[in-house]
C-alpha atoms as a PDB file:
ATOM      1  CA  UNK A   1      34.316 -34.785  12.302  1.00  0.00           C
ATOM      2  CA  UNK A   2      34.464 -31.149  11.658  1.00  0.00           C
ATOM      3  CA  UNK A   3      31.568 -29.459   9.340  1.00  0.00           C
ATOM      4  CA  UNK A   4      33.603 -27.896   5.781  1.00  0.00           C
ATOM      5  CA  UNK A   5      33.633 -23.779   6.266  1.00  0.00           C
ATOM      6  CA  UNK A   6      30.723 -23.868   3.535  1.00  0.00           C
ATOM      7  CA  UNK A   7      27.917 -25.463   5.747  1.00  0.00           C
ATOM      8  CA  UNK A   8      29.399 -23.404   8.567  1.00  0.00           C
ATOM      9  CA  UNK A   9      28.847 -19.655   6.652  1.00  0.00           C
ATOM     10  CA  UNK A  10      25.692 -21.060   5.642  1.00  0.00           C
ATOM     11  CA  UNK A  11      24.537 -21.774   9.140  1.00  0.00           C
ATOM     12  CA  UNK A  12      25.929 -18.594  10.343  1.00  0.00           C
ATOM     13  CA  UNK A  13      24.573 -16.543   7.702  1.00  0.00           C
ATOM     14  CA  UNK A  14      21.020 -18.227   7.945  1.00  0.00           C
ATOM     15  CA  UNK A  15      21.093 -17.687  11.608  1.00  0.00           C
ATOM     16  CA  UNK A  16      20.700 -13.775  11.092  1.00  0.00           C
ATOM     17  CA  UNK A  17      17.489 -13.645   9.164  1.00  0.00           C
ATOM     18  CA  UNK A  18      14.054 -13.751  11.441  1.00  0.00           C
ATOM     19  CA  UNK A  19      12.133 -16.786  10.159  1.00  0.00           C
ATOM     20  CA  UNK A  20       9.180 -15.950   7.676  1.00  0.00           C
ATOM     21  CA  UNK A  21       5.524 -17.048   8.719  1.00  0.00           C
ATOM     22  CA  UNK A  22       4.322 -20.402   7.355  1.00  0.00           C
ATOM     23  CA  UNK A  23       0.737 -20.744   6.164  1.00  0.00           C
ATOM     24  CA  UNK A  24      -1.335 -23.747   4.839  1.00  0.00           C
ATOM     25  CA  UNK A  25      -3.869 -23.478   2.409  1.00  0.00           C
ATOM     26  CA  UNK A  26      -7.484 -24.617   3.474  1.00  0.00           C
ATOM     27  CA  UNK A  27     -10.697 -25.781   1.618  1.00  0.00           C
ATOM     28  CA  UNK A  28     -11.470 -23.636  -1.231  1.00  0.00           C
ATOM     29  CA  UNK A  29      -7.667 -22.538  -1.139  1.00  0.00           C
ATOM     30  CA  UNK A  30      -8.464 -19.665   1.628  1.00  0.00           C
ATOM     31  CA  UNK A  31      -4.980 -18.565   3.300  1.00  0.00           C
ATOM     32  CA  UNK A  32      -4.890 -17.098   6.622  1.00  0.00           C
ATOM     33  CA  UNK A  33      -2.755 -13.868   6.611  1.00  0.00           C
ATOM     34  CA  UNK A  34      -0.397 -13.687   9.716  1.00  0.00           C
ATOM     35  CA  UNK A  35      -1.174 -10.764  12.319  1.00  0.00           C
ATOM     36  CA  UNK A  36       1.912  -9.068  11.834  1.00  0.00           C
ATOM     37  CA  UNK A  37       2.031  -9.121   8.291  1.00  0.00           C
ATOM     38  CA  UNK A  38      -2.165  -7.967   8.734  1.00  0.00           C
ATOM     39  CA  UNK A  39      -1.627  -4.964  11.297  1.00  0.00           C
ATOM     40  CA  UNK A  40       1.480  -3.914   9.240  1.00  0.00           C
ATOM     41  CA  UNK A  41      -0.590  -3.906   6.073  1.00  0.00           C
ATOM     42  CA  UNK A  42      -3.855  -2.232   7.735  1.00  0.00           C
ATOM     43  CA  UNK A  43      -6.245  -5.112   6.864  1.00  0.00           C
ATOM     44  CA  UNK A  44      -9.578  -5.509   7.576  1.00  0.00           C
ATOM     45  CA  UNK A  45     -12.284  -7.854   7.655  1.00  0.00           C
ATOM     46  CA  UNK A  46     -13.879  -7.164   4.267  1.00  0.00           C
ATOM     47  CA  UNK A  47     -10.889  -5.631   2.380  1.00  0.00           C
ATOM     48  CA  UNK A  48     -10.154  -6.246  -1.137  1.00  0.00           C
ATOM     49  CA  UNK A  49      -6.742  -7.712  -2.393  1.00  0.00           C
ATOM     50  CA  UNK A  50      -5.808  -7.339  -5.782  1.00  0.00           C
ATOM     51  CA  UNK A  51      -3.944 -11.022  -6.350  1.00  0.00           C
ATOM     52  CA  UNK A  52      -1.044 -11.684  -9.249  1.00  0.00           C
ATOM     53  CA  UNK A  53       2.027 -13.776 -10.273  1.00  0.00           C
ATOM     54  CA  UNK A  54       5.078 -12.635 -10.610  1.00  0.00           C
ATOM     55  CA  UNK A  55       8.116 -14.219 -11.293  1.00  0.00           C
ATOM     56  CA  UNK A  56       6.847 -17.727  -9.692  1.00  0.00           C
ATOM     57  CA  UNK A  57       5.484 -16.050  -6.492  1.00  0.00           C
ATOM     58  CA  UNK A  58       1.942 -14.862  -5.561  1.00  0.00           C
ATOM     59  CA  UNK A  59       1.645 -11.124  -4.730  1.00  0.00           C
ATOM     60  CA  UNK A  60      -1.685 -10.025  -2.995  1.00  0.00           C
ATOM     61  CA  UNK A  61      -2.513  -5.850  -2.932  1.00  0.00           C
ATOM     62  CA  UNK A  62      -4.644  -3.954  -0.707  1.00  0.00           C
ATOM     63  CA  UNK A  63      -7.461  -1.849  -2.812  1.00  0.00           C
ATOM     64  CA  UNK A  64      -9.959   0.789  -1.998  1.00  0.00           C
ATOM     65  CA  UNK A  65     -12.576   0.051  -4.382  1.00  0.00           C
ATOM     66  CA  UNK A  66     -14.414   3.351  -5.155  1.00  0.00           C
ATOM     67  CA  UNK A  67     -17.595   4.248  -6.917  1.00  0.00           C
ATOM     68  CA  UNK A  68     -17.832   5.538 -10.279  1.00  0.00           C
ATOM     69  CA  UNK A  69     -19.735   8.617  -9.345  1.00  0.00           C
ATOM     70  CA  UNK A  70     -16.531   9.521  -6.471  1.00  0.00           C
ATOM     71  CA  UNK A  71     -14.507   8.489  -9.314  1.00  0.00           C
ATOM     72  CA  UNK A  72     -16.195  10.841 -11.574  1.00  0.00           C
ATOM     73  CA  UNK A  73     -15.856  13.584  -9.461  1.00  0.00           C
ATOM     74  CA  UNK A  74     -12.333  12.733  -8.316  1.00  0.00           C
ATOM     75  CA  UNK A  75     -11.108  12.876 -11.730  1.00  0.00           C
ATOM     76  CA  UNK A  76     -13.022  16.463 -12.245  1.00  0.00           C
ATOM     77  CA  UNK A  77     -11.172  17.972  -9.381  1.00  0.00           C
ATOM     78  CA  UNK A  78      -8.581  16.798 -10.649  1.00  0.00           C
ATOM     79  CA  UNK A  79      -8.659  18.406 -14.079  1.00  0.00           C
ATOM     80  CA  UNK A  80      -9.685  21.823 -11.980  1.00  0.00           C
ATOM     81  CA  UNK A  81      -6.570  21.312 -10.046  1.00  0.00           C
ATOM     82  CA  UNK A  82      -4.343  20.843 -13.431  1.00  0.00           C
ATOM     83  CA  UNK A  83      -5.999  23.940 -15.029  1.00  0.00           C
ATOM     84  CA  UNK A  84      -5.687  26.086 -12.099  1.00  0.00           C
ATOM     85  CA  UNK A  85      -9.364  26.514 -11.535  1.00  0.00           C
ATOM     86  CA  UNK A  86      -9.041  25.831  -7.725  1.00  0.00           C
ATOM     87  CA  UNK A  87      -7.386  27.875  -5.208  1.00  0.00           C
ATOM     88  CA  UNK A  88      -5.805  27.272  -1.576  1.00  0.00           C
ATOM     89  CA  UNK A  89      -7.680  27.009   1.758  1.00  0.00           C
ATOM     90  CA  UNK A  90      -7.737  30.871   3.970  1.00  0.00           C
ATOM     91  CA  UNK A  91      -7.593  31.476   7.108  1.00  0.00           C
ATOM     92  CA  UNK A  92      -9.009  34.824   6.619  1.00  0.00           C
ATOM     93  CA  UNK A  93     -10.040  37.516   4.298  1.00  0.00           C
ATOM     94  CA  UNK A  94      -6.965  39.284   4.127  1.00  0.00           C
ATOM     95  CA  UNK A  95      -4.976  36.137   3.170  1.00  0.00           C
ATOM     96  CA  UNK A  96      -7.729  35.695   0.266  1.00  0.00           C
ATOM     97  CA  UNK A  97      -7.444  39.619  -0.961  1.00  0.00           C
ATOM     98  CA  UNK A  98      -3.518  39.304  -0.964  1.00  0.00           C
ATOM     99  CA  UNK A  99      -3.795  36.051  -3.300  1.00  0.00           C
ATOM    100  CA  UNK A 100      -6.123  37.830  -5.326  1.00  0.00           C
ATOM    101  CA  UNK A 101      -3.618  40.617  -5.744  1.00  0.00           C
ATOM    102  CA  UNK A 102      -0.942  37.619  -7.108  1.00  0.00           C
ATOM    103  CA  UNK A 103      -3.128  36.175  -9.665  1.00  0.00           C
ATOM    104  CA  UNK A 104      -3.474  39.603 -11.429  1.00  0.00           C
END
């Protein structure tokens, strides 16, 4: 018996792709994350995911969680950036005098 040319391209083409981890969910649905996926993500014990659905399939998210007063002062630099209020690192006094000169 010889297989039609449609299993055989589907074989073939199946062949090429690296097999994805499998993972089984435990008690209280905890899923462990393979290593490579883990390293190549940075995770850490202790890091927050952000977790949705989309399109029938479960997307997880690294997040920094940051406090409100970092936040809060993040978002004032960032209005002193925007309104030109901060200027560039020197390496000297000269390079400061000659941006001095530019602003005027």
């Amino acid at each position: 018996m010889t297989a039609s040319l449609s299993s055989l391209y589907h074989v073939v083409i199946l062949s090429h792709f690296p097999t994805m981890p499998l993972v089984k969910i435990k008690q209280k649905f905890q899923v462990t994350i393979p290593d490579a996926l883990r390293k190549a993500a940075r995770l850490s014990v202790g890091d927050y995911m952000e977790v949705e659905e989309k399109n029938n399939t479960i997307v997880l998210k690294p997040k920094a969680i940051v406090d409100r007063a970092t936040a809060n002062l993040f978002k004032e630099r960032m209005r002193d950036l925007k309104a030109g209020r901060l200027t560039p690192a020197f390496s000297n006094s000269k390079e400061f005098r000659k941006y001095l000169k530019k602003r005027k």
